[in-house]
PDB file of N, CA and C in Angstrom:
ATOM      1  N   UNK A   1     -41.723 102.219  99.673  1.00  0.00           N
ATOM      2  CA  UNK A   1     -41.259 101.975  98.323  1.00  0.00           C
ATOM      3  C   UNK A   1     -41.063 100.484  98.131  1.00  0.00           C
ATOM      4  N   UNK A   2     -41.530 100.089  97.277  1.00  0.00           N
ATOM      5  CA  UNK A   2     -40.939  98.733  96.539  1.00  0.00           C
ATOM      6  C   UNK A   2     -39.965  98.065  96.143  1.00  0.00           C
ATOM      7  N   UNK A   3     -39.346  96.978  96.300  1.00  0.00           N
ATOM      8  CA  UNK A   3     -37.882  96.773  96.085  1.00  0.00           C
ATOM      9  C   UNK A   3     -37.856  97.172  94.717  1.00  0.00           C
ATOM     10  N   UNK A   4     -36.674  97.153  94.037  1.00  0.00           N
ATOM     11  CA  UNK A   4     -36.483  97.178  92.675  1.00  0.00           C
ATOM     12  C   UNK A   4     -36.094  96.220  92.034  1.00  0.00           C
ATOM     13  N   UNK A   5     -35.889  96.187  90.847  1.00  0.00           N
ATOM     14  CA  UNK A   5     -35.740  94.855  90.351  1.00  0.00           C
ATOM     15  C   UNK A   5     -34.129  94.524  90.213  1.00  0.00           C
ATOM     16  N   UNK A   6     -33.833  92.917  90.897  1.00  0.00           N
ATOM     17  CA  UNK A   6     -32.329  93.051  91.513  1.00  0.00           C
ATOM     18  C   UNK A   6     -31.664  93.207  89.770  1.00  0.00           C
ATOM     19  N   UNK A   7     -29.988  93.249  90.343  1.00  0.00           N
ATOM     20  CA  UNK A   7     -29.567  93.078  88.635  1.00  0.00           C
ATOM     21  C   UNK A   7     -29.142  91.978  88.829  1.00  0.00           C
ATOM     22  N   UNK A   8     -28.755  91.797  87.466  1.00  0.00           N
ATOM     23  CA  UNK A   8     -27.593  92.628  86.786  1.00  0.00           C
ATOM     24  C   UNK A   8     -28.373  93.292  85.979  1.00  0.00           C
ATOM     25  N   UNK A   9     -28.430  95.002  85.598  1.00  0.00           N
ATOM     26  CA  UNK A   9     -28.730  95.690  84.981  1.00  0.00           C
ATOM     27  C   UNK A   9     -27.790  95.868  83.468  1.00  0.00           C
ATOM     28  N   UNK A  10     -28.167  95.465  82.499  1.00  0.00           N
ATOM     29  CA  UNK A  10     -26.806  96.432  81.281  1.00  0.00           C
ATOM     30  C   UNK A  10     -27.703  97.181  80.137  1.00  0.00           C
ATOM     31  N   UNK A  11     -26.924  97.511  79.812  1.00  0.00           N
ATOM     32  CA  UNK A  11     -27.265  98.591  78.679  1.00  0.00           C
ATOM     33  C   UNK A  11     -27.145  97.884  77.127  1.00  0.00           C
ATOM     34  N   UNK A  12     -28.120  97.731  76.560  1.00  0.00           N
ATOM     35  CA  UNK A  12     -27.918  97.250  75.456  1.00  0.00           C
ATOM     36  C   UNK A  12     -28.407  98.255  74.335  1.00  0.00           C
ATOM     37  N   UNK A  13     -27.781  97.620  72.846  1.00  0.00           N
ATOM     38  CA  UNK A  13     -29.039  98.632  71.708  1.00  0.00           C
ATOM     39  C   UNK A  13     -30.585  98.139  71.537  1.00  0.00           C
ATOM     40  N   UNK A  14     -31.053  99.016  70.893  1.00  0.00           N
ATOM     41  CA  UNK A  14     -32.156  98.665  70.730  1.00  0.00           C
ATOM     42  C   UNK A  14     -32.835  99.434  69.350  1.00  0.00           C
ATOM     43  N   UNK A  15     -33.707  99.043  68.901  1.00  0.00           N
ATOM     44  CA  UNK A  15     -34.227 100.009  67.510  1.00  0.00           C
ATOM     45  C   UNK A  15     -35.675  99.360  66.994  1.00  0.00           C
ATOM     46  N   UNK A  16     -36.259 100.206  66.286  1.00  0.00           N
ATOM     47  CA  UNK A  16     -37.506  99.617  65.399  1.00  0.00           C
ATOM     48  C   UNK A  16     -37.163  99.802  64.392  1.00  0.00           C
ATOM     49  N   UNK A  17     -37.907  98.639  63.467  1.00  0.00           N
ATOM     50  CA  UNK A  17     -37.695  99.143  62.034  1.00  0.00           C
ATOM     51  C   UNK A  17     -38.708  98.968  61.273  1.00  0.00           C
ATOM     52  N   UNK A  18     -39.173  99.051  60.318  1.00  0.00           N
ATOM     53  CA  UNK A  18     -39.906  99.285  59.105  1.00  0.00           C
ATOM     54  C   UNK A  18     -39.744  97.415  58.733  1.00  0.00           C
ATOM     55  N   UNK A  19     -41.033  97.096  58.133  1.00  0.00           N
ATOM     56  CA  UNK A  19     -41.588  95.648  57.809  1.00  0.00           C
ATOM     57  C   UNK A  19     -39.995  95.401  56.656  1.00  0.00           C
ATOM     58  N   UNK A  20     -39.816  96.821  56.287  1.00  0.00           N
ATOM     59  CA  UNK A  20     -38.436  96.285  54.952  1.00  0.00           C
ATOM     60  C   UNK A  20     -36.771  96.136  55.555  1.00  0.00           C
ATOM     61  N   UNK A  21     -36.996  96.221  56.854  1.00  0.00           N
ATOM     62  CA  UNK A  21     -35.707  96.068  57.297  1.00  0.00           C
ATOM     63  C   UNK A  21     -35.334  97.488  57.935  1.00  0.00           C
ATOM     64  N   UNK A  22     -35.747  98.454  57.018  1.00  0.00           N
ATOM     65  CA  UNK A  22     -34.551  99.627  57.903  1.00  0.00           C
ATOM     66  C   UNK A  22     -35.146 100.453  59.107  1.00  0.00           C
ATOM     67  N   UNK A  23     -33.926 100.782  59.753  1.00  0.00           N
ATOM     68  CA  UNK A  23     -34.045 101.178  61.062  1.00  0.00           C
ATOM     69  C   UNK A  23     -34.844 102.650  60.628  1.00  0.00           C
ATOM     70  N   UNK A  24     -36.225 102.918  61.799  1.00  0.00           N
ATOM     71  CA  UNK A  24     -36.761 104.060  61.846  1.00  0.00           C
ATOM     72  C   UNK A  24     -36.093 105.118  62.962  1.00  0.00           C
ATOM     73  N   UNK A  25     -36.106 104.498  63.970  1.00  0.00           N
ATOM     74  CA  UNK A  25     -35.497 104.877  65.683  1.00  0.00           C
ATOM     75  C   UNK A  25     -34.603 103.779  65.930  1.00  0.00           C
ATOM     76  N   UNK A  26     -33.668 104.286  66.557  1.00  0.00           N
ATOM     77  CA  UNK A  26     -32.636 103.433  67.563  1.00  0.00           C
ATOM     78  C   UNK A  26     -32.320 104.178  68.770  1.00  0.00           C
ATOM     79  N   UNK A  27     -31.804 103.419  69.563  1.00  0.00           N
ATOM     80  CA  UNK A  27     -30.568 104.049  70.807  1.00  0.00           C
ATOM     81  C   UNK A  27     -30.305 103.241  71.580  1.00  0.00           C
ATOM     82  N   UNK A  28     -30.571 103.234  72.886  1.00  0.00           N
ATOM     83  CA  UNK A  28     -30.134 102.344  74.072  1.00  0.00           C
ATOM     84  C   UNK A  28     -30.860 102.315  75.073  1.00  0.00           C
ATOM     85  N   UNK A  29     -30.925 101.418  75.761  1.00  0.00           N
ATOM     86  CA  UNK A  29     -31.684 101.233  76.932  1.00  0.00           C
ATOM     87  C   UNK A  29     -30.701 100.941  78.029  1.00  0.00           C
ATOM     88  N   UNK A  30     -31.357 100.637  79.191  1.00  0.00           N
ATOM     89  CA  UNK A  30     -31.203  99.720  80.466  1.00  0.00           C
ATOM     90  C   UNK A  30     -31.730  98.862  81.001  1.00  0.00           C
ATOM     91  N   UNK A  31     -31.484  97.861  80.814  1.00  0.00           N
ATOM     92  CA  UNK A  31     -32.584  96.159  80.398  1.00  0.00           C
ATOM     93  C   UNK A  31     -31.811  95.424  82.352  1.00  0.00           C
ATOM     94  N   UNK A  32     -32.800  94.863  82.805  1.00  0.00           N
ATOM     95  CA  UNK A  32     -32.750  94.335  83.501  1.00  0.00           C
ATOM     96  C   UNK A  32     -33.988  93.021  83.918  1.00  0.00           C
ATOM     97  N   UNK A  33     -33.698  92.090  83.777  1.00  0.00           N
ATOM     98  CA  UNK A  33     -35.067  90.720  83.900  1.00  0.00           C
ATOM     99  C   UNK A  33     -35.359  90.390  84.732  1.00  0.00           C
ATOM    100  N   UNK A  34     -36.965  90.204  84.885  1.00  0.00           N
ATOM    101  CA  UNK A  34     -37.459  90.064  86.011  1.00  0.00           C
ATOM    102  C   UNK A  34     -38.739  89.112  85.594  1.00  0.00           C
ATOM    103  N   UNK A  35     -38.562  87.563  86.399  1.00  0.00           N
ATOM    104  CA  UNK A  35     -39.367  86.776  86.098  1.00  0.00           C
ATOM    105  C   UNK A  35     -39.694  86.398  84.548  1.00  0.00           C
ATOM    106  N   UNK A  36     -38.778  86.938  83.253  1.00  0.00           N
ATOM    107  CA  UNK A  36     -38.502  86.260  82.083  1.00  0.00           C
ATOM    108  C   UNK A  36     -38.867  87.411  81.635  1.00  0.00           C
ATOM    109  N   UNK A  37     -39.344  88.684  81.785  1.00  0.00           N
ATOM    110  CA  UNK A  37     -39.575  89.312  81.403  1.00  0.00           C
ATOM    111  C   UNK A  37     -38.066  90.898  81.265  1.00  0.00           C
ATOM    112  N   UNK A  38     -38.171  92.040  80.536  1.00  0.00           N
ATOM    113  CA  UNK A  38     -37.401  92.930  80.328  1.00  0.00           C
ATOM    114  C   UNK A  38     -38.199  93.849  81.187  1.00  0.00           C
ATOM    115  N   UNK A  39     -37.342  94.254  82.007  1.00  0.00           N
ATOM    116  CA  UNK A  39     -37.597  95.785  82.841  1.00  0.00           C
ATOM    117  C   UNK A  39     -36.717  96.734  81.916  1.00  0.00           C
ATOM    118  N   UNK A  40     -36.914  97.823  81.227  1.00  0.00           N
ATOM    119  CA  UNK A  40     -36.113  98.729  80.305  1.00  0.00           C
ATOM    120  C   UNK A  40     -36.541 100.046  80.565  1.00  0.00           C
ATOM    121  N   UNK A  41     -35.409 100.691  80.758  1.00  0.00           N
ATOM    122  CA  UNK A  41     -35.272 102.329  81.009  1.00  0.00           C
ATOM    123  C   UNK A  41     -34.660 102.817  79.291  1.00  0.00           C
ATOM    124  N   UNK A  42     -35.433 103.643  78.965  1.00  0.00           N
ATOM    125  CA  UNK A  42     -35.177 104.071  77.786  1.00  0.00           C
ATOM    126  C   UNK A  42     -34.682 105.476  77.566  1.00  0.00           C
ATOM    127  N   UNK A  43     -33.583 105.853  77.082  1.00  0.00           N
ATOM    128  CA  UNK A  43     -32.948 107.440  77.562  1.00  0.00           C
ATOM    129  C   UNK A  43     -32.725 108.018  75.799  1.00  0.00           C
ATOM    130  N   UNK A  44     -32.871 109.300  75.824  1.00  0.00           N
ATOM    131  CA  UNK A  44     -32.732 110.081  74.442  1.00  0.00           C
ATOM    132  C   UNK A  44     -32.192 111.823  74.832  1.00  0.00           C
ATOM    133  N   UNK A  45     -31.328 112.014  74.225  1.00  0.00           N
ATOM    134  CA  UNK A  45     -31.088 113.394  74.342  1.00  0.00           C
ATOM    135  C   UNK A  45     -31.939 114.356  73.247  1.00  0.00           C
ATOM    136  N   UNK A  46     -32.403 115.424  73.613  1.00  0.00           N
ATOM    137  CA  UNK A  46     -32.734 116.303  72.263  1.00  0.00           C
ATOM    138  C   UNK A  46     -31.752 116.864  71.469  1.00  0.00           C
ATOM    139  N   UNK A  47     -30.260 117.025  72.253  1.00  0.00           N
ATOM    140  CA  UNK A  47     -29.892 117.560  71.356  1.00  0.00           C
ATOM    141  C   UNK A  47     -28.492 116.328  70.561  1.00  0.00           C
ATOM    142  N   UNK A  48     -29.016 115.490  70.519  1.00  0.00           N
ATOM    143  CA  UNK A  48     -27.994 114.128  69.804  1.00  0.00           C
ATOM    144  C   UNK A  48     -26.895 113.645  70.365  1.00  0.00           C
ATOM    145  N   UNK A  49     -26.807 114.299  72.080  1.00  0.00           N
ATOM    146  CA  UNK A  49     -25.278 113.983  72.767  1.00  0.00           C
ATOM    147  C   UNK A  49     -25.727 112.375  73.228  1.00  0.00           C
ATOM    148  N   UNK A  50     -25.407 111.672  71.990  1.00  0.00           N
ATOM    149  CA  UNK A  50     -25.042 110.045  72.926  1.00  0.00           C
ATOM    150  C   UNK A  50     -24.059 109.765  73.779  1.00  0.00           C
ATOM    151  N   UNK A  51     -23.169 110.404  73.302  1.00  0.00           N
ATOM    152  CA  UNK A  51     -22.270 110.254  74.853  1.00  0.00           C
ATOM    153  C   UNK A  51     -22.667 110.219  76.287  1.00  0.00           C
ATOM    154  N   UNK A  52     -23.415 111.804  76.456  1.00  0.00           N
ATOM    155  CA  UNK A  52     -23.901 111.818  77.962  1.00  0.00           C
ATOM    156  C   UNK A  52     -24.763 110.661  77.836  1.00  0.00           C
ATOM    157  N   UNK A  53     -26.081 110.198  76.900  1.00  0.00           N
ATOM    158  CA  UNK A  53     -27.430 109.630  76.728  1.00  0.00           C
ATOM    159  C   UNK A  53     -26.409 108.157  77.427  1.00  0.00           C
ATOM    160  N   UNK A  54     -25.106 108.092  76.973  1.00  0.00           N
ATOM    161  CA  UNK A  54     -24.620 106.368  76.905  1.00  0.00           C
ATOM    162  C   UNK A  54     -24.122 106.497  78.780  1.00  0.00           C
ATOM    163  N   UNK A  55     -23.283 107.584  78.984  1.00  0.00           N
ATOM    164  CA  UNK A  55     -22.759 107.942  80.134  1.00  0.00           C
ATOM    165  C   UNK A  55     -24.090 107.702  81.622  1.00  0.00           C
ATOM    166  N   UNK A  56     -25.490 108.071  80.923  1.00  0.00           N
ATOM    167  CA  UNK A  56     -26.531 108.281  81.787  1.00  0.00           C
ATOM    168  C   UNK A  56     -27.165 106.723  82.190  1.00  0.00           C
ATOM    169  N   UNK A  57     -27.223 106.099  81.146  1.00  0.00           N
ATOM    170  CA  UNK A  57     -27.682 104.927  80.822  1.00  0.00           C
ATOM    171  C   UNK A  57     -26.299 104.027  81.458  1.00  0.00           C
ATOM    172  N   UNK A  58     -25.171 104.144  81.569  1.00  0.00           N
ATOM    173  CA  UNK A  58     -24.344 103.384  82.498  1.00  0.00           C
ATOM    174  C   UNK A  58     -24.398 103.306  83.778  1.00  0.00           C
ATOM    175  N   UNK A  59     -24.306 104.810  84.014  1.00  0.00           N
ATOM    176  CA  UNK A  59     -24.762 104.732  85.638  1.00  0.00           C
ATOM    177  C   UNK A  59     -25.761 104.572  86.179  1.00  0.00           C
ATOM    178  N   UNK A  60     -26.620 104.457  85.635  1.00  0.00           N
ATOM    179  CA  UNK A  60     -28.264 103.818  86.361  1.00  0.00           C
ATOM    180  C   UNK A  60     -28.465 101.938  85.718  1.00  0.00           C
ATOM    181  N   UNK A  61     -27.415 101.386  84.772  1.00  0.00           N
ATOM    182  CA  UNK A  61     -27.445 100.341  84.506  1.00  0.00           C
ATOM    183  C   UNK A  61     -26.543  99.686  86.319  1.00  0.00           C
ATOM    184  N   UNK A  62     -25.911 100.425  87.236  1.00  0.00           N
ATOM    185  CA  UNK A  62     -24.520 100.220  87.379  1.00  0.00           C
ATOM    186  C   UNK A  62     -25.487 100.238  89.400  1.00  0.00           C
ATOM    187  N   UNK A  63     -26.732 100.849  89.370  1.00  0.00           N
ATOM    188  CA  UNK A  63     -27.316 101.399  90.177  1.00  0.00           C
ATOM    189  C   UNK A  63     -27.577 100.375  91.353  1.00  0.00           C
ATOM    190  N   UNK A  64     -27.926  99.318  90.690  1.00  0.00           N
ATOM    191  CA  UNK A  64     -28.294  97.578  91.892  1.00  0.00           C
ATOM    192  C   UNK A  64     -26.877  97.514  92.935  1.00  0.00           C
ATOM    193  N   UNK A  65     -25.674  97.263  91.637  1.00  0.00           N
ATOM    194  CA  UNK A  65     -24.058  96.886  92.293  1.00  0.00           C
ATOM    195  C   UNK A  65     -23.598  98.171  93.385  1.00  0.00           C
ATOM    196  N   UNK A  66     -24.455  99.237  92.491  1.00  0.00           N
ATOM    197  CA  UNK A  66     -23.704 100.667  93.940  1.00  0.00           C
ATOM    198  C   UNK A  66     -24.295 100.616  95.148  1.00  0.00           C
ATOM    199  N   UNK A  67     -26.196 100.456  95.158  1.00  0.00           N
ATOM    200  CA  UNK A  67     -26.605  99.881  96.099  1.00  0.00           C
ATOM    201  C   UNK A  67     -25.488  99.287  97.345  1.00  0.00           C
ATOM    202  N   UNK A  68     -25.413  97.832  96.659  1.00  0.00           N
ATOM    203  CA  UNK A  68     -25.144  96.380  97.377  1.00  0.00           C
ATOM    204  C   UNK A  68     -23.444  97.373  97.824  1.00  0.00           C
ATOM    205  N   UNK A  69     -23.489  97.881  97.211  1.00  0.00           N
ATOM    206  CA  UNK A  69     -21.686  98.460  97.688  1.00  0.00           C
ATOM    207  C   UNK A  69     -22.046  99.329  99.110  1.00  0.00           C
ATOM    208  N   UNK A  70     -23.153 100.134  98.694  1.00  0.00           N
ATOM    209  CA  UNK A  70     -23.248 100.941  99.711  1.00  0.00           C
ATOM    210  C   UNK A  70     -23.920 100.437 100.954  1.00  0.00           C
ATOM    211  N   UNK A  71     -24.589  99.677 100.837  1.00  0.00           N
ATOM    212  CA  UNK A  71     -25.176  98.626 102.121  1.00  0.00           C
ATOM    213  C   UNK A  71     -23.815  98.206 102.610  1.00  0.00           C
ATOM    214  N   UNK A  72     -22.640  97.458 102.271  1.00  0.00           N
ATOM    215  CA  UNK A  72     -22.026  97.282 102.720  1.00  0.00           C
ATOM    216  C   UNK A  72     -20.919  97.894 103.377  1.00  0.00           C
ATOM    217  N   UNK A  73     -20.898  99.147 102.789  1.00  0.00           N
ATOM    218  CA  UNK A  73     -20.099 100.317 103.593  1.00  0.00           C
ATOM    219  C   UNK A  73     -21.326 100.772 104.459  1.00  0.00           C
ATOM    220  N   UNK A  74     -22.308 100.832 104.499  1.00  0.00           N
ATOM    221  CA  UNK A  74     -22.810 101.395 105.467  1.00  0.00           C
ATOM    222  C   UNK A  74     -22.604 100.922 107.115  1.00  0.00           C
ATOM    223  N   UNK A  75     -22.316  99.817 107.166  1.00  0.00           N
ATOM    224  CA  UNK A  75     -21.731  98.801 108.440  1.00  0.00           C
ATOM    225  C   UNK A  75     -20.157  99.356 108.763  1.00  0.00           C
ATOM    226  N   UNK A  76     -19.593  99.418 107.668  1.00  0.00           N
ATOM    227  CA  UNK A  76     -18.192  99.890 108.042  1.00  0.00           C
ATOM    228  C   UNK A  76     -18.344 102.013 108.723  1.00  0.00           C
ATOM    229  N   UNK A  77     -19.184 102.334 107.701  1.00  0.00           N
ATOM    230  CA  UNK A  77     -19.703 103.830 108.515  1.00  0.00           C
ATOM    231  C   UNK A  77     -20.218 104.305 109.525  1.00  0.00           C
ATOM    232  N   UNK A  78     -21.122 102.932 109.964  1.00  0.00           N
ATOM    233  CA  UNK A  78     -21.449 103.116 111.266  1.00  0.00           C
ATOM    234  C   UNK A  78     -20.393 102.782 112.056  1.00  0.00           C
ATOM    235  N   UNK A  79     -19.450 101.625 112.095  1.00  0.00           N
ATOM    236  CA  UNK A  79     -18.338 101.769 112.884  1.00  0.00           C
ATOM    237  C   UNK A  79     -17.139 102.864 113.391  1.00  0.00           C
ATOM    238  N   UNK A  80     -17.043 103.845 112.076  1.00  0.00           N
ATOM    239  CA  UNK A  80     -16.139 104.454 112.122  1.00  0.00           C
ATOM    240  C   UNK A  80     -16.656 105.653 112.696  1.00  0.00           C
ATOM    241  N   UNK A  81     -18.004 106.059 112.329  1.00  0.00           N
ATOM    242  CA  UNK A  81     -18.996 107.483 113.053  1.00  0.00           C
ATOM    243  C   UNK A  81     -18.737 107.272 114.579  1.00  0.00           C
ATOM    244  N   UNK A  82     -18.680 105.703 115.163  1.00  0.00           N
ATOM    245  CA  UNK A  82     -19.101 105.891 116.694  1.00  0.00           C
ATOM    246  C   UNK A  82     -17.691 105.949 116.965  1.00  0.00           C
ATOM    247  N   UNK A  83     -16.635 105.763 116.174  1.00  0.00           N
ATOM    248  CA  UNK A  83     -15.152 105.540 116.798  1.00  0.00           C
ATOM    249  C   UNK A  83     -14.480 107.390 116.550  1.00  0.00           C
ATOM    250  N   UNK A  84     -14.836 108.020 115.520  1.00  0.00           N
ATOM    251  CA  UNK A  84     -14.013 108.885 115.295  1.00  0.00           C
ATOM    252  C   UNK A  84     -14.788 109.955 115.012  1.00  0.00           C
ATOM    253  N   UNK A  85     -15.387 110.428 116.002  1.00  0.00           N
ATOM    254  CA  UNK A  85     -16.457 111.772 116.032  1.00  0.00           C
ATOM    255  C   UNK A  85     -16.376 112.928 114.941  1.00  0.00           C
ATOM    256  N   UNK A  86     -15.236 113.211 114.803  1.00  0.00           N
ATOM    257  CA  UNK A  86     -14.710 114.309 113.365  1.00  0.00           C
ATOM    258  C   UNK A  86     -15.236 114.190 112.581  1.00  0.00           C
ATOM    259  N   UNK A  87     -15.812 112.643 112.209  1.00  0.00           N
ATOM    260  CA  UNK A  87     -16.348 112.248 110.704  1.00  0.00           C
ATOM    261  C   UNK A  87     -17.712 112.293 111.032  1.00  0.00           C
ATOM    262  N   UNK A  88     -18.043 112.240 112.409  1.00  0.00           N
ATOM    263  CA  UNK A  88     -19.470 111.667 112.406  1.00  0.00           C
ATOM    264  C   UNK A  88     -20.766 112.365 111.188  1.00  0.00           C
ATOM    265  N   UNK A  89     -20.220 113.869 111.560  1.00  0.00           N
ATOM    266  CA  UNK A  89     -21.133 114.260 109.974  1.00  0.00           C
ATOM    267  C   UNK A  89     -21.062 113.771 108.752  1.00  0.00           C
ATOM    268  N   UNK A  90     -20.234 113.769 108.590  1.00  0.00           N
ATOM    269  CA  UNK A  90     -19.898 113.345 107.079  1.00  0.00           C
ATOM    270  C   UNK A  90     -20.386 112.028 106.764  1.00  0.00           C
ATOM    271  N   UNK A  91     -20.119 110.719 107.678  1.00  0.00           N
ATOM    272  CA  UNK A  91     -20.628 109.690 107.515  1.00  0.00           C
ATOM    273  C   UNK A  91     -22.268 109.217 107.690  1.00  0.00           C
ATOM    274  N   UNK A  92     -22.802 110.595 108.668  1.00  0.00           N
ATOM    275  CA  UNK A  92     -24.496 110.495 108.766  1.00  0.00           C
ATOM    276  C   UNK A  92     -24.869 110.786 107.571  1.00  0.00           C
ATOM    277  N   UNK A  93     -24.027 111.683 107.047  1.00  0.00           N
ATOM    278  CA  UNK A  93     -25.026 111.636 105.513  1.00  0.00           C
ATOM    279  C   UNK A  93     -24.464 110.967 104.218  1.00  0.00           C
ATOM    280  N   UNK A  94     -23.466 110.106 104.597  1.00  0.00           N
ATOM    281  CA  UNK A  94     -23.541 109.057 103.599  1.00  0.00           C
ATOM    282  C   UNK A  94     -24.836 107.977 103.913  1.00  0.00           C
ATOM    283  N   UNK A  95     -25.040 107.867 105.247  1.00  0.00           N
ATOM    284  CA  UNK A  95     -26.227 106.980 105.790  1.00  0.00           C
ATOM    285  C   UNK A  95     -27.605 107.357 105.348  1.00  0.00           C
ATOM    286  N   UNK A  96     -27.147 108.890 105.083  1.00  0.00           N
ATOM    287  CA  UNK A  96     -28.828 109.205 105.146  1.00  0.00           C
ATOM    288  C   UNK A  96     -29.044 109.317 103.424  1.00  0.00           C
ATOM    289  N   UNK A  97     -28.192 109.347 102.821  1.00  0.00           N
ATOM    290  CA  UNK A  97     -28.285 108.925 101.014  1.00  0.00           C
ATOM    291  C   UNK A  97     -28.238 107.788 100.898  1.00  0.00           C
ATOM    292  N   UNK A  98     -27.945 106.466 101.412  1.00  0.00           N
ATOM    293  CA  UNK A  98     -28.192 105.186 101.572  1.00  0.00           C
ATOM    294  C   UNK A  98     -29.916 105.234 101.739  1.00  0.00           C
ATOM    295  N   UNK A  99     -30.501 105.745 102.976  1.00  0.00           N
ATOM    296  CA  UNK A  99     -31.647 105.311 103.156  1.00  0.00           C
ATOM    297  C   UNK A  99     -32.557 106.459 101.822  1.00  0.00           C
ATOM    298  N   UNK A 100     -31.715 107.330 101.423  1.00  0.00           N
ATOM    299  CA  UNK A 100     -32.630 107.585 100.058  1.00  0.00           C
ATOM    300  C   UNK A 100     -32.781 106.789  98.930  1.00  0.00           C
ATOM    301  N   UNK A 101     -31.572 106.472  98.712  1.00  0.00           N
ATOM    302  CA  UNK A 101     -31.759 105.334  97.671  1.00  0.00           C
ATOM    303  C   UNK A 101     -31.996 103.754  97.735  1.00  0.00           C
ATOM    304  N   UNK A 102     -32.710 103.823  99.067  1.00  0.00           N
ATOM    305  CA  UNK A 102     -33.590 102.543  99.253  1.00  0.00           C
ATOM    306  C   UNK A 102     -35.049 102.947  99.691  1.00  0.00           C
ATOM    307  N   UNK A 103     -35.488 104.472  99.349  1.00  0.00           N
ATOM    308  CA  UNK A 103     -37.146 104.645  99.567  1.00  0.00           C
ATOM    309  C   UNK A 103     -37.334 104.745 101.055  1.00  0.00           C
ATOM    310  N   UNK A 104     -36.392 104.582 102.152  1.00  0.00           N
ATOM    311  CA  UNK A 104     -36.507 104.819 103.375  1.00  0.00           C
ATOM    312  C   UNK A 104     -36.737 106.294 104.068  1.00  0.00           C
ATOM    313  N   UNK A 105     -36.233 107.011 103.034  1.00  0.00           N
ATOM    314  CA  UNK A 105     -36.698 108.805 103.696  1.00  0.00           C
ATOM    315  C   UNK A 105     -36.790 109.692 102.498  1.00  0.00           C
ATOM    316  N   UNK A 106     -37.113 111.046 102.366  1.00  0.00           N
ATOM    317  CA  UNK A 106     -37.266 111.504 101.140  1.00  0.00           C
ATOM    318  C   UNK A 106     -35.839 112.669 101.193  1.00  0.00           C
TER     319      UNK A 106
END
């Protein structure tokens, strides 16, 4: 897998409109830049819940920083797996959802 594009990821509005001004479509994205350019994830519900659509679009705006969080607990997990055997499950598969969400295993 390919790296992704680092963040800062956010969520902004977005819309088209008509040559006279008014809005045809709107909603929100997940805009993140890469080399001057917009990387954008574009989300829509069918049935009009912007809430979840805004809720969905946060947490995948939020996705780079959880990464970099979880790389860094992953050092503290490996410490604690080899010290305190009880956990060792529990902490292999925080390791092994780390290496999913870096394209390392399926």
């Amino acid at each position: 897998m390919s790296k992704h594009t680092p963040g800062p990821w956010v969520v902004e509005e977005w819309d088209v409109r008509e040559p006279d001004g008014c809005v045809i479509n709107g909603g929100l994205q997940v805009v993140a830049i890469k080399n001057g350019a917009k990387c954008s994830i574009y989300a829509a519900t069918e049935d009009g819940d912007g809430d979840e659509m805004e809720a969905n679009l946060n947490l995948i705006a939020a996705a780079p920083q959880l990464l970099l969080a979880l790389e860094d607990a992953e050092k503290i997990l490996r410490g604690i797996a080899e010290q305190v055997p009880s956990v060792k499950n529990r902490c292999d598969s925080y390791i092994a959802l780390l290496a999913k969400a870096k394209g390392d295993s399926e």
